[in-house]
N, C-alpha and C. Protein backbone atom coordinates (compact mmCIF):
# COMPACT_ATOMS: atom_id res chain seq x y z
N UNK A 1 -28.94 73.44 -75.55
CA UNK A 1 -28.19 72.20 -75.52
C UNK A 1 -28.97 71.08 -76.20
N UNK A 2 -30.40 71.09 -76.14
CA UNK A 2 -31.39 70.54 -76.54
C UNK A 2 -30.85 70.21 -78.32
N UNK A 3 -31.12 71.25 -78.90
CA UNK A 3 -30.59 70.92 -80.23
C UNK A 3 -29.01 71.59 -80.35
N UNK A 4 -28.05 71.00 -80.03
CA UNK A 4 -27.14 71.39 -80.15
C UNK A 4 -26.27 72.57 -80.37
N UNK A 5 -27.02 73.00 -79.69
CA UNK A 5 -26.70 75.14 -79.02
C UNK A 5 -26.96 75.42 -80.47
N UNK A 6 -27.53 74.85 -81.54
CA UNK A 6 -28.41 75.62 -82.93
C UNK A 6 -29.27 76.24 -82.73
N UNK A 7 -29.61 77.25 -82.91
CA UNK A 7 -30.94 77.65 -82.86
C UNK A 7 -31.84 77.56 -84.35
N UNK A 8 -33.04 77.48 -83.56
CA UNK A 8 -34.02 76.22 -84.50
C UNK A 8 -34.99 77.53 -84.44
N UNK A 9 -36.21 77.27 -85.36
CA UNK A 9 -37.33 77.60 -85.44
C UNK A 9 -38.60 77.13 -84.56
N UNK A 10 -38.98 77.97 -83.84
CA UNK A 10 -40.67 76.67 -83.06
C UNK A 10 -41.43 76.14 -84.08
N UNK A 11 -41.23 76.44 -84.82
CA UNK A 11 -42.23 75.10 -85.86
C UNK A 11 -41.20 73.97 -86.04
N UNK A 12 -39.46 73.89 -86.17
CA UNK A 12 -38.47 72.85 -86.10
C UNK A 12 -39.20 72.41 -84.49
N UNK A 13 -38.45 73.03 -83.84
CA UNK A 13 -38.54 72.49 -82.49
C UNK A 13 -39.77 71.87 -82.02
N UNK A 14 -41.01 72.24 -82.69
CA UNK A 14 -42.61 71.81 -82.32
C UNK A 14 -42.97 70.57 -82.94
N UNK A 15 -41.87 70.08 -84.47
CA UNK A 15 -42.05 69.15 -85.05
C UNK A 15 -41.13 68.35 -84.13
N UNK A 16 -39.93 68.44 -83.88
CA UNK A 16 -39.13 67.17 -83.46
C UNK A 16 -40.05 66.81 -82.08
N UNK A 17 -40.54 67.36 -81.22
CA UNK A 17 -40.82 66.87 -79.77
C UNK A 17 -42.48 66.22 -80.69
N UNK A 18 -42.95 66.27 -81.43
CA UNK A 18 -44.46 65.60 -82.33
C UNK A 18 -44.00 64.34 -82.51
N UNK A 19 -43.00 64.39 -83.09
CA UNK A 19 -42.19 62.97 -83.43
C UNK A 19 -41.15 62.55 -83.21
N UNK A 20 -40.47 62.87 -82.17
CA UNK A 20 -40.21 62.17 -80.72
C UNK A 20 -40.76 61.43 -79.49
N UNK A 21 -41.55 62.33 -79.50
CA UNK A 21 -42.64 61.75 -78.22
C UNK A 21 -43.16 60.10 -78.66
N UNK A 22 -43.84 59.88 -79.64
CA UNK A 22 -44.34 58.72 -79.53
C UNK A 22 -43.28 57.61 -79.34
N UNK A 23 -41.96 57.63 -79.82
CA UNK A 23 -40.67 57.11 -79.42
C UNK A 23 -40.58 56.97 -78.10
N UNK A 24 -40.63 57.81 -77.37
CA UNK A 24 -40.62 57.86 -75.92
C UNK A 24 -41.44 57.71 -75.32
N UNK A 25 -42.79 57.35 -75.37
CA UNK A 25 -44.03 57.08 -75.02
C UNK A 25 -44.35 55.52 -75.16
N UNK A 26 -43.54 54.70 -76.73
CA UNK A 26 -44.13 53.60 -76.29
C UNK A 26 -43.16 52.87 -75.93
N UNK A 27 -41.88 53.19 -75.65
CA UNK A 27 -40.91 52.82 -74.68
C UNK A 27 -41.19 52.19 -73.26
N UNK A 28 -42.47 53.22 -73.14
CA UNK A 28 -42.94 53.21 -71.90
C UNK A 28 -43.33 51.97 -71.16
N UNK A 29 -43.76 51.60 -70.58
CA UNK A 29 -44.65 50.31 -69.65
C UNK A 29 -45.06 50.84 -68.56
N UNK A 30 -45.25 52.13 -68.09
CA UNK A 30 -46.20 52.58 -67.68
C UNK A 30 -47.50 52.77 -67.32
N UNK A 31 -48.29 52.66 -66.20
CA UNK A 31 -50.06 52.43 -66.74
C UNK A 31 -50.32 54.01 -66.86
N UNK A 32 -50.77 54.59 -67.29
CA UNK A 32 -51.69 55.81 -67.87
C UNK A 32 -52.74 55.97 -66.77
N UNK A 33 -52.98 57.32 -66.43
CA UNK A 33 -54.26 57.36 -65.62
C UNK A 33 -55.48 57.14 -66.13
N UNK A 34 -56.64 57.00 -64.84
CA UNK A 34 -57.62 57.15 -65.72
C UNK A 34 -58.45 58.28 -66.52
N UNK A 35 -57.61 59.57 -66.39
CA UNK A 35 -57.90 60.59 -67.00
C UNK A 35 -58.35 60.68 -68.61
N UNK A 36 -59.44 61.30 -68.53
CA UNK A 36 -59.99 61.46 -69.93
C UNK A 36 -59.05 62.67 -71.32
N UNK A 37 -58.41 63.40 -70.19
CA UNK A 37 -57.90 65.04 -70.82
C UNK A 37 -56.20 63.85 -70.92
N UNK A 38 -55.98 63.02 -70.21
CA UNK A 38 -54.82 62.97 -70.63
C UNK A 38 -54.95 61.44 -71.63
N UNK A 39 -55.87 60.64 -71.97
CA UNK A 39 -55.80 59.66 -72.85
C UNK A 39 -56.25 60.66 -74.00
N UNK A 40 -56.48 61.36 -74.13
CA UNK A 40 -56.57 62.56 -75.43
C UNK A 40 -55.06 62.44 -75.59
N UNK A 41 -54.14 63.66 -74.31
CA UNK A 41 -53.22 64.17 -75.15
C UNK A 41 -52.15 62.70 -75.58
N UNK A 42 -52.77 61.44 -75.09
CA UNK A 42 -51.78 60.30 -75.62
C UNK A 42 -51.80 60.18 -76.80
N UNK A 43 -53.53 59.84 -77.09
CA UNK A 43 -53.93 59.38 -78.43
C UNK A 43 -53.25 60.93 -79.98
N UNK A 44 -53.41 61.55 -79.41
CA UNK A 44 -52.57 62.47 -80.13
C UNK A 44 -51.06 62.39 -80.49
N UNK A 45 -50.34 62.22 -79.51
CA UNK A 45 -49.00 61.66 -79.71
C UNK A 45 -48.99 60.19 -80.50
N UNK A 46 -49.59 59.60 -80.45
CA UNK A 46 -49.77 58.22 -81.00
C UNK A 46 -49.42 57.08 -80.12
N UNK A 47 -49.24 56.85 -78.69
CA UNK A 47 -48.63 56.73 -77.63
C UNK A 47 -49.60 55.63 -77.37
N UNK A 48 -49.17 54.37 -77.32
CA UNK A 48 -50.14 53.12 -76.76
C UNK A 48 -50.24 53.34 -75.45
N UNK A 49 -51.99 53.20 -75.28
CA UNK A 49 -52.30 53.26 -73.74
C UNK A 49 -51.89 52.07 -73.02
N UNK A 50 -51.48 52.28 -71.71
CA UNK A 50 -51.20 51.12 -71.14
C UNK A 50 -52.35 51.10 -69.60
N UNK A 51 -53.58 50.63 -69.93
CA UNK A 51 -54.19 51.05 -68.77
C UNK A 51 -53.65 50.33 -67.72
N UNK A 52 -53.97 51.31 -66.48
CA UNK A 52 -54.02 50.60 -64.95
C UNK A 52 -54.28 49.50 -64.44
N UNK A 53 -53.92 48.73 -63.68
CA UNK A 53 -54.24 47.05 -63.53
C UNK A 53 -56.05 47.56 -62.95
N UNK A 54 -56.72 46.35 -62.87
CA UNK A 54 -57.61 46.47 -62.40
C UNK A 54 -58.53 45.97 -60.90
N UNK A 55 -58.63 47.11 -60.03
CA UNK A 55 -58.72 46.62 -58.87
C UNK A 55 -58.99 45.22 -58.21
N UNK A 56 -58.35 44.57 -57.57
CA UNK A 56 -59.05 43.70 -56.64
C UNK A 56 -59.86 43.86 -55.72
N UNK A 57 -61.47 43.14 -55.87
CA UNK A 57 -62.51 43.14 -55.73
C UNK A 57 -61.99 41.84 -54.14
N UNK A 58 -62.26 42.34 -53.41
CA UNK A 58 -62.52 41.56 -52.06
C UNK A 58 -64.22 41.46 -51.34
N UNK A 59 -64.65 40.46 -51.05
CA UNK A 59 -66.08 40.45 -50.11
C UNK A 59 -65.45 40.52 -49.14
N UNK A 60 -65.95 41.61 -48.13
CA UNK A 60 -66.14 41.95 -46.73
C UNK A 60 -67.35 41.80 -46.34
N UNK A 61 -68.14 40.56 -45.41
CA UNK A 61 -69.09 40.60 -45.15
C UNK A 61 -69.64 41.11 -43.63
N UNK A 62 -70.41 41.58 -43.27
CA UNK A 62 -70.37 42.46 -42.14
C UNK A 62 -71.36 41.62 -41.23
N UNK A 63 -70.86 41.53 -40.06
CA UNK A 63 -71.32 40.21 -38.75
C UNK A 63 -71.80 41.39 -38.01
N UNK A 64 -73.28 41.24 -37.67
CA UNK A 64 -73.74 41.59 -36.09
C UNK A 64 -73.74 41.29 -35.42
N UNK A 65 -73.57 42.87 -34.08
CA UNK A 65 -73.10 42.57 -32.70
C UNK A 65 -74.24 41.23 -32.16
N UNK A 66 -73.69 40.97 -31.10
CA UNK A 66 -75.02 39.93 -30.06
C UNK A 66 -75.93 41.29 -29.55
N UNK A 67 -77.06 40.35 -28.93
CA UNK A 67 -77.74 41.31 -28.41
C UNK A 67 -77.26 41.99 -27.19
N UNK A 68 -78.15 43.13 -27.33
CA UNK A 68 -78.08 44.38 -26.62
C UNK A 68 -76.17 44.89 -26.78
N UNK A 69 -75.80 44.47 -27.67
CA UNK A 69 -74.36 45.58 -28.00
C UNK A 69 -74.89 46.24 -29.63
N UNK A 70 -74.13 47.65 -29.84
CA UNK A 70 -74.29 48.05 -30.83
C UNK A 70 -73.10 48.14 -31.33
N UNK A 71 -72.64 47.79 -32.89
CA UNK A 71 -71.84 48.07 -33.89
C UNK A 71 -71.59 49.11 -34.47
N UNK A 72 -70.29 49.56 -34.36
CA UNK A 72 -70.06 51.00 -34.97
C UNK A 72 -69.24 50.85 -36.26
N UNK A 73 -69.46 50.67 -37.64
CA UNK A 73 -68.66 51.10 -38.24
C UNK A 73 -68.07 51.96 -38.86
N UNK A 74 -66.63 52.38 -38.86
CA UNK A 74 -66.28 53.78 -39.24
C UNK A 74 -65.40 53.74 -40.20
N UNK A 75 -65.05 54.90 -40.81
CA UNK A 75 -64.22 55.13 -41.70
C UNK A 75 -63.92 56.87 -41.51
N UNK A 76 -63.13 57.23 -42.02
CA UNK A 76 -62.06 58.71 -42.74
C UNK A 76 -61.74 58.50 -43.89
N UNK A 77 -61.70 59.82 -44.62
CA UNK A 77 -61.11 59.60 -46.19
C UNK A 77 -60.42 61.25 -46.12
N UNK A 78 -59.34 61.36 -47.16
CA UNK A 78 -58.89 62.86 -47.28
C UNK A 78 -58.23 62.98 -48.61
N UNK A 79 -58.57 63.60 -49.16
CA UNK A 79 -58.18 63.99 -50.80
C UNK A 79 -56.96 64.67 -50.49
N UNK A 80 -55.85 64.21 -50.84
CA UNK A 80 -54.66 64.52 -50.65
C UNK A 80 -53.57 63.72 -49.10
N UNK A 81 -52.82 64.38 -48.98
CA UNK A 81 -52.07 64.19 -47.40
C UNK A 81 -51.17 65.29 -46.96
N UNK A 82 -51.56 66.52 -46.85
CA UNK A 82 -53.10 66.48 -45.83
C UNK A 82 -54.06 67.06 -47.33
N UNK A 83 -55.23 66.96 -46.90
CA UNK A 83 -56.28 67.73 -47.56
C UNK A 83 -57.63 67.69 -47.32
N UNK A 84 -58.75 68.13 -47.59
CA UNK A 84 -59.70 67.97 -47.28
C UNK A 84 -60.05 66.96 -46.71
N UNK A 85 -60.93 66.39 -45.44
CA UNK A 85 -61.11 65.33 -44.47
C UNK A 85 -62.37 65.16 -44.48
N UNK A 86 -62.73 63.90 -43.94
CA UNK A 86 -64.41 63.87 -43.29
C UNK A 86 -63.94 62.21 -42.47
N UNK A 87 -64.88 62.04 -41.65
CA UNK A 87 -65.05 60.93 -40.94
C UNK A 87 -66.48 60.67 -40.57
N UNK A 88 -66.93 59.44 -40.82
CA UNK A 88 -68.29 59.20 -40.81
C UNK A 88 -68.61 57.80 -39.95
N UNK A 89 -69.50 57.31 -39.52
CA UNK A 89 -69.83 56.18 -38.80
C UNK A 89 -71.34 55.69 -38.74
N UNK A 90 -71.61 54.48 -39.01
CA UNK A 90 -72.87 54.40 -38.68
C UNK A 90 -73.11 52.95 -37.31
N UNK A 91 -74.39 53.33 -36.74
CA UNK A 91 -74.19 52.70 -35.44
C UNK A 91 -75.54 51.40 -35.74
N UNK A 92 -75.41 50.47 -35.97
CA UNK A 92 -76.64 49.22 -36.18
C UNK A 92 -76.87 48.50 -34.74
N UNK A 93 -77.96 47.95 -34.76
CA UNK A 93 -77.79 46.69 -33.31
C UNK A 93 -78.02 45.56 -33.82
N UNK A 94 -78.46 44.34 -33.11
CA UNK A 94 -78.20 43.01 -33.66
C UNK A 94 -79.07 42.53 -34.48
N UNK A 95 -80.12 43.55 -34.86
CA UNK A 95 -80.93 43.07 -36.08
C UNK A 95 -80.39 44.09 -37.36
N UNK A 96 -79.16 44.47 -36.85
CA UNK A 96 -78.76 45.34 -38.06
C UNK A 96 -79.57 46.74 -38.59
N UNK A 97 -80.65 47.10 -37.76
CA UNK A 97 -81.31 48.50 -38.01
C UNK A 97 -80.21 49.41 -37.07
N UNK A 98 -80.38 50.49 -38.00
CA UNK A 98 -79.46 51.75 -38.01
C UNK A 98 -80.13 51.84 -36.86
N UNK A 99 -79.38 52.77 -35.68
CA UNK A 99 -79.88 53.59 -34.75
C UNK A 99 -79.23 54.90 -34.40
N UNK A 100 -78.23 54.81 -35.04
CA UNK A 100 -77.48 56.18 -35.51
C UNK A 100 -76.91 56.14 -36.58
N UNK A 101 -75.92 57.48 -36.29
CA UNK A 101 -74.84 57.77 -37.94
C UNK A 101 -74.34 58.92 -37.46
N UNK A 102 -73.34 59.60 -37.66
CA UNK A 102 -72.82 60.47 -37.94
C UNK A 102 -71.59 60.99 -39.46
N UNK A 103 -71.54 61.75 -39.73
CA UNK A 103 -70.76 62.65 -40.81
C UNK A 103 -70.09 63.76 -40.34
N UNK A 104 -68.81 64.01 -40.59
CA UNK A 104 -68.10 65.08 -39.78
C UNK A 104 -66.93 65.36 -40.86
N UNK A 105 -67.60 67.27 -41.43
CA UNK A 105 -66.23 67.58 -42.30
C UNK A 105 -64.99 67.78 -41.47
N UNK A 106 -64.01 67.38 -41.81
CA UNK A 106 -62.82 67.73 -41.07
C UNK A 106 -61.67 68.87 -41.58
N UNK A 107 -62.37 69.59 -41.88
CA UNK A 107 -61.21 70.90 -43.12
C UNK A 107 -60.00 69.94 -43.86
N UNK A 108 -58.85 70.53 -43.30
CA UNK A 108 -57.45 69.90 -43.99
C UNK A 108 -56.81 68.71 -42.76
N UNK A 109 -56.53 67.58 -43.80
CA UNK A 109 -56.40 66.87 -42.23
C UNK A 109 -55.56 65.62 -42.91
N UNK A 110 -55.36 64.70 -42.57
CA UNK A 110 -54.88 63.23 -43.15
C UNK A 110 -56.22 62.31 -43.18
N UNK A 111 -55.94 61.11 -44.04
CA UNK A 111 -56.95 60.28 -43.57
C UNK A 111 -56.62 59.35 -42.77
N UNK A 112 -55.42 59.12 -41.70
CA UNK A 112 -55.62 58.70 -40.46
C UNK A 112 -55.89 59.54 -39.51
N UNK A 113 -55.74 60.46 -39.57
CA UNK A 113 -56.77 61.49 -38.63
C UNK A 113 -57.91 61.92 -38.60
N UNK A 114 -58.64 61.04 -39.86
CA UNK A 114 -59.84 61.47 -39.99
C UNK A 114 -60.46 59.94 -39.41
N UNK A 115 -59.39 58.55 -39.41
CA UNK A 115 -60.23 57.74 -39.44
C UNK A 115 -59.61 57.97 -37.34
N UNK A 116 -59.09 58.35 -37.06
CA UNK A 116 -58.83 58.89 -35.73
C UNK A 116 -60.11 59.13 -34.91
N UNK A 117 -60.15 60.29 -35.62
CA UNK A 117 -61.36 61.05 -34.79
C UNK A 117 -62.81 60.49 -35.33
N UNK A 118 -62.66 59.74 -36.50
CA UNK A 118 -64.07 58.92 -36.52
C UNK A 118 -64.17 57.96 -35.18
N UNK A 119 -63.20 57.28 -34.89
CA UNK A 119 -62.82 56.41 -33.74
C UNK A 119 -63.40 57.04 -32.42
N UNK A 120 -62.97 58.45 -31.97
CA UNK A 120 -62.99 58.91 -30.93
C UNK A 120 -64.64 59.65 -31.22
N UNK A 121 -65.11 59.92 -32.23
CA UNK A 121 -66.49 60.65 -31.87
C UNK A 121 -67.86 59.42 -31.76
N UNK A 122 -67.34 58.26 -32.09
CA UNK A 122 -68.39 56.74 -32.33
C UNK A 122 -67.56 56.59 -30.72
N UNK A 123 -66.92 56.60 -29.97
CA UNK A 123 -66.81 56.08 -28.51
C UNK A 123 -67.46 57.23 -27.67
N UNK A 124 -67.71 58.16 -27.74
CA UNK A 124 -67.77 59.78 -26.83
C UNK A 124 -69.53 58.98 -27.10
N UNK A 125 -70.49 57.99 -27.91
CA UNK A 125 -71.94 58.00 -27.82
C UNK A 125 -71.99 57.06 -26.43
N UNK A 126 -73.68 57.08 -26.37
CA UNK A 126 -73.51 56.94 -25.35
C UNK A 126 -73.69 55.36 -24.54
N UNK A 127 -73.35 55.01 -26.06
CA UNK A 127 -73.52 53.47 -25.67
C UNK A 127 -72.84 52.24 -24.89
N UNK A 128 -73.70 51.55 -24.15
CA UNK A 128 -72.70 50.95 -22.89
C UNK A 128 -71.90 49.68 -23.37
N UNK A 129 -72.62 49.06 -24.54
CA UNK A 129 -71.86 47.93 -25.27
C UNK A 129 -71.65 48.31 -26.19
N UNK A 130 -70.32 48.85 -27.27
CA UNK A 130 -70.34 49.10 -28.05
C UNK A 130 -68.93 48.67 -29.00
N UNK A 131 -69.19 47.75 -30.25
CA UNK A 131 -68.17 47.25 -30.83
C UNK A 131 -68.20 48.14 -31.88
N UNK A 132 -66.58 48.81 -31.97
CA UNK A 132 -66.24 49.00 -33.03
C UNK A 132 -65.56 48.72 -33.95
N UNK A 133 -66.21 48.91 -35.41
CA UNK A 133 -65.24 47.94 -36.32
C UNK A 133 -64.73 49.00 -37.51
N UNK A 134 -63.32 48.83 -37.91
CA UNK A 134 -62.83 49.44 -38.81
C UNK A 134 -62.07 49.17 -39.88
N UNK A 135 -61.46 49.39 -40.95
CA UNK A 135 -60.66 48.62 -41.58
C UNK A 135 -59.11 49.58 -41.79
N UNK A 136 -58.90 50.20 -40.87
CA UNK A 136 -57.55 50.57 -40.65
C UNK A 136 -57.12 50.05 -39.69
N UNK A 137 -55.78 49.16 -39.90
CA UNK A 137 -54.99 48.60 -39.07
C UNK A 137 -54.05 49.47 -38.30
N UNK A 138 -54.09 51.00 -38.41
CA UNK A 138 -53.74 51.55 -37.67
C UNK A 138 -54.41 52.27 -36.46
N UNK A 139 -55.63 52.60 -36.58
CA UNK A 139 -56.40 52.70 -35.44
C UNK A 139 -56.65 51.39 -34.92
N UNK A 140 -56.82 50.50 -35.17
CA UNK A 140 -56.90 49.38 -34.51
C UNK A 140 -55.89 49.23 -33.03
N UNK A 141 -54.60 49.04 -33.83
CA UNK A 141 -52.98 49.32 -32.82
C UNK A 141 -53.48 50.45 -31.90
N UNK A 142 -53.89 51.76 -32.60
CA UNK A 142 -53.80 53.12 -32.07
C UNK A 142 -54.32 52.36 -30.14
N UNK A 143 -55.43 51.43 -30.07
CA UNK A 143 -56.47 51.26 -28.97
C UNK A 143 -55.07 50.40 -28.19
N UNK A 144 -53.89 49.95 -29.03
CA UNK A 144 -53.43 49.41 -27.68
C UNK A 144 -52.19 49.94 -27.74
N UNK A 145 -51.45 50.89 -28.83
CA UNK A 145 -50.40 51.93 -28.38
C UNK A 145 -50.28 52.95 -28.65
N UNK A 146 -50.62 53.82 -27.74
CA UNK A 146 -50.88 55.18 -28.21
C UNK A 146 -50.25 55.92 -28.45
N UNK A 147 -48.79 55.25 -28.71
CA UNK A 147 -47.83 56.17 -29.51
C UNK A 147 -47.89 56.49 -30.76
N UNK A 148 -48.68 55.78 -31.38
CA UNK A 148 -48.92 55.72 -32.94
C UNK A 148 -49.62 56.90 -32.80
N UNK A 149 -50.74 57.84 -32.15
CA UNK A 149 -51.57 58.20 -32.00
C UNK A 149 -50.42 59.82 -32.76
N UNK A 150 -50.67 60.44 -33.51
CA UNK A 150 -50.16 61.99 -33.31
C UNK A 150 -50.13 63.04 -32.49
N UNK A 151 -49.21 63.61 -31.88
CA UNK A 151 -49.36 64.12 -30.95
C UNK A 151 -50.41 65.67 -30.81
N UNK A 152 -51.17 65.92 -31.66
CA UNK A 152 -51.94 66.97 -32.18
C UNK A 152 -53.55 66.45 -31.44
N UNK A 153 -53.39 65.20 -31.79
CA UNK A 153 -54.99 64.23 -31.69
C UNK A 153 -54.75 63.45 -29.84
N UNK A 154 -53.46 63.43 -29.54
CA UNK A 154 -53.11 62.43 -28.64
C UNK A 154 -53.81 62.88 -26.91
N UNK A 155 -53.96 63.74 -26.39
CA UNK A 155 -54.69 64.42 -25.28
C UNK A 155 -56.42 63.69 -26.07
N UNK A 156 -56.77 64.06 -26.57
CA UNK A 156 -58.30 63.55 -27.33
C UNK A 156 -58.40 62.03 -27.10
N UNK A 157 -57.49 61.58 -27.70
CA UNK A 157 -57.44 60.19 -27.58
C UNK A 157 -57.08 59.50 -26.62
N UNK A 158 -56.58 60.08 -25.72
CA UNK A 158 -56.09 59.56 -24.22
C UNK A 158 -57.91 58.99 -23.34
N UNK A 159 -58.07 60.55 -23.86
CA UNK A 159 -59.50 60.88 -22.73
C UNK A 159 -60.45 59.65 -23.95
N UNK A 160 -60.39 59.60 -25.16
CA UNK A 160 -61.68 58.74 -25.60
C UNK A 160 -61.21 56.97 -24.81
N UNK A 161 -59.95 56.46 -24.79
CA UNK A 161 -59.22 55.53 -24.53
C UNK A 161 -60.29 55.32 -22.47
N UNK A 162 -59.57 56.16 -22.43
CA UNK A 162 -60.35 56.18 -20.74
C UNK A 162 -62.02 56.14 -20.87
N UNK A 163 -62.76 56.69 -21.65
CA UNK A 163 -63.97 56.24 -21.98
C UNK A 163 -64.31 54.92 -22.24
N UNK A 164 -63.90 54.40 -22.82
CA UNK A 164 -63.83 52.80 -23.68
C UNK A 164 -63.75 51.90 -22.39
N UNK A 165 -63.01 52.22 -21.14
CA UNK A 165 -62.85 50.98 -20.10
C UNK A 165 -63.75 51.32 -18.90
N UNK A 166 -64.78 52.66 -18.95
CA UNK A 166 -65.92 52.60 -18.58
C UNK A 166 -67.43 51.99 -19.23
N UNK A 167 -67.20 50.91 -20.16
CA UNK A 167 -68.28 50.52 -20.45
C UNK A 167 -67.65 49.35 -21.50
N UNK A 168 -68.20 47.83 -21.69
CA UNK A 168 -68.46 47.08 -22.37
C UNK A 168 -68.08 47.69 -24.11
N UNK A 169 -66.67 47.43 -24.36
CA UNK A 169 -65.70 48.12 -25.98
C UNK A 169 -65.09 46.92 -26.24
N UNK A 170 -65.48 46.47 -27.60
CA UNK A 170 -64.51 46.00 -28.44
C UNK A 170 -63.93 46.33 -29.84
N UNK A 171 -62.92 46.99 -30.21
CA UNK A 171 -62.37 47.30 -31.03
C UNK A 171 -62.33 45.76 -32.41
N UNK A 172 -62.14 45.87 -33.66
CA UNK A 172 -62.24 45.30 -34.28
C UNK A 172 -61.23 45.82 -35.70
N UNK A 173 -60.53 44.83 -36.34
CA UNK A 173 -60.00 45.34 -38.09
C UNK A 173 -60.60 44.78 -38.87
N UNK A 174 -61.25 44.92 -39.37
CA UNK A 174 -61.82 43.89 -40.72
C UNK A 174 -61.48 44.26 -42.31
N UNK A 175 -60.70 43.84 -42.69
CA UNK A 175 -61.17 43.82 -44.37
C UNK A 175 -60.21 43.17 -45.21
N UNK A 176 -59.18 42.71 -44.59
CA UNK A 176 -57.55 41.93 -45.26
C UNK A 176 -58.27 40.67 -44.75
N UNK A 177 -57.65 39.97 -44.68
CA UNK A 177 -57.54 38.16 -44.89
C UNK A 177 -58.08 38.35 -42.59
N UNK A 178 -57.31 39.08 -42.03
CA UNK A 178 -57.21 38.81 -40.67
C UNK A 178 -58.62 39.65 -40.16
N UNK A 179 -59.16 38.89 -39.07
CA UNK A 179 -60.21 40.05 -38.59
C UNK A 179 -59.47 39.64 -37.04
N UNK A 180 -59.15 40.90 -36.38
CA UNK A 180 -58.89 41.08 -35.26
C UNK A 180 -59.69 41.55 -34.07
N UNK A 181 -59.88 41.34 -32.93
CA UNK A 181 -60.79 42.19 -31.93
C UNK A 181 -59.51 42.41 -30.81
N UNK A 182 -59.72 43.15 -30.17
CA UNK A 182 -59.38 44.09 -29.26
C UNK A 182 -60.29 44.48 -27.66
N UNK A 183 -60.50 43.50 -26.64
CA UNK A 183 -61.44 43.91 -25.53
C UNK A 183 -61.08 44.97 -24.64
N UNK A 184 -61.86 45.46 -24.52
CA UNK A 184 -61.98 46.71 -23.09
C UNK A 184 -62.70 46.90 -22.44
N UNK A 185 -62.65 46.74 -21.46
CA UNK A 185 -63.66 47.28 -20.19
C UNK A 185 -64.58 45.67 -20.09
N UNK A 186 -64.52 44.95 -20.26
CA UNK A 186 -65.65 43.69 -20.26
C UNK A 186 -65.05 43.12 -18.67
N UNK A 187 -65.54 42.55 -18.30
CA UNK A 187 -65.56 41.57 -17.08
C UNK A 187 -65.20 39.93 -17.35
């Protein structure tokens, strides 16, 4: 149907889509990835790149706990949804020296389930003041409705939740315009 139920030659047919394409390419307004294999096969077509906007750069500056509380900050990441996972955290006190860390592969997973269970393995330490800070606004919520929570992770998170109001917890969001806290267990 392509060429009009004619049948063509692949060297016809290999020429019209050569010089077609750039027709249809700079039509485009599209941004282009940042792929190296595919700004080749552009520049070949003759196809103006239209690169990607370029990130916005935000300062997040990071506040220590008062004394004698320790700071947890965490994160999850997952190549895909689902796909490979990890969740990591590191634990500072109020002069900002590390006193822990953890790293945890998570096989195939989301990255709110990775920033989940980063959440729940930085509360399971064994610290009696302990603020945590994150920059998902969904674990944040997760600490005050645990419906958000998935029901796969949600038994886990019940029991880390009940941990948190045995000891001096404040939850935290940081990295948009709003920084939020969240208290538990304080007096």
């Amino acid at each position: 149907m392509r060429f009009d139920n004619k049948i063509i030659s692949w060297k016809s047919a290999s020429h019209m889509v050569i010089s077609n394409t750039p027709l249809a390419g700079n039509h485009s307004s599209g941004p282009s990835f940042s792929d190296m294999h595919e700004f080749v096969i552009l520049k070949a077509f003759s196809v103006t790149i239209h690169a990607p906007k370029a990130p916005r750069i935000k300062e997040v500056l990071w506040h220590p706990p008062i004394v004698s509380w320790i700071k947890c900050n965490i994160d999850g990441t997952a190549k895909g949804c689902p796909g490979p996972a990890a969740c990591e955290g590191i634990f500072r006190d109020s002069n900002a020296v590390v006193v822990g860390c953890f790293a945890q592969n998570l096989h195939i997973s989301t990255a709110f389930h990775a920033k989940l269970i980063g959440a729940m393995l930085a509360s399971k330490k064994g610290w009696i003041s302990l603020w945590l800070e994150t920059d998902s606004q969904l674990v944040f919520m997760a600490f005050k409705n645990h419906g958000l929570v998935p029901w796969r992770l949600r038994n886990r998170w019940l029991n880390c939740v009940e941990l948190t109001k045995n000891k001096r917890f404040i939850i935290s969001h940081i990295f948009r315009e709003v920084f939020r806290i969240y208290l538990t267990g304080i007096d």
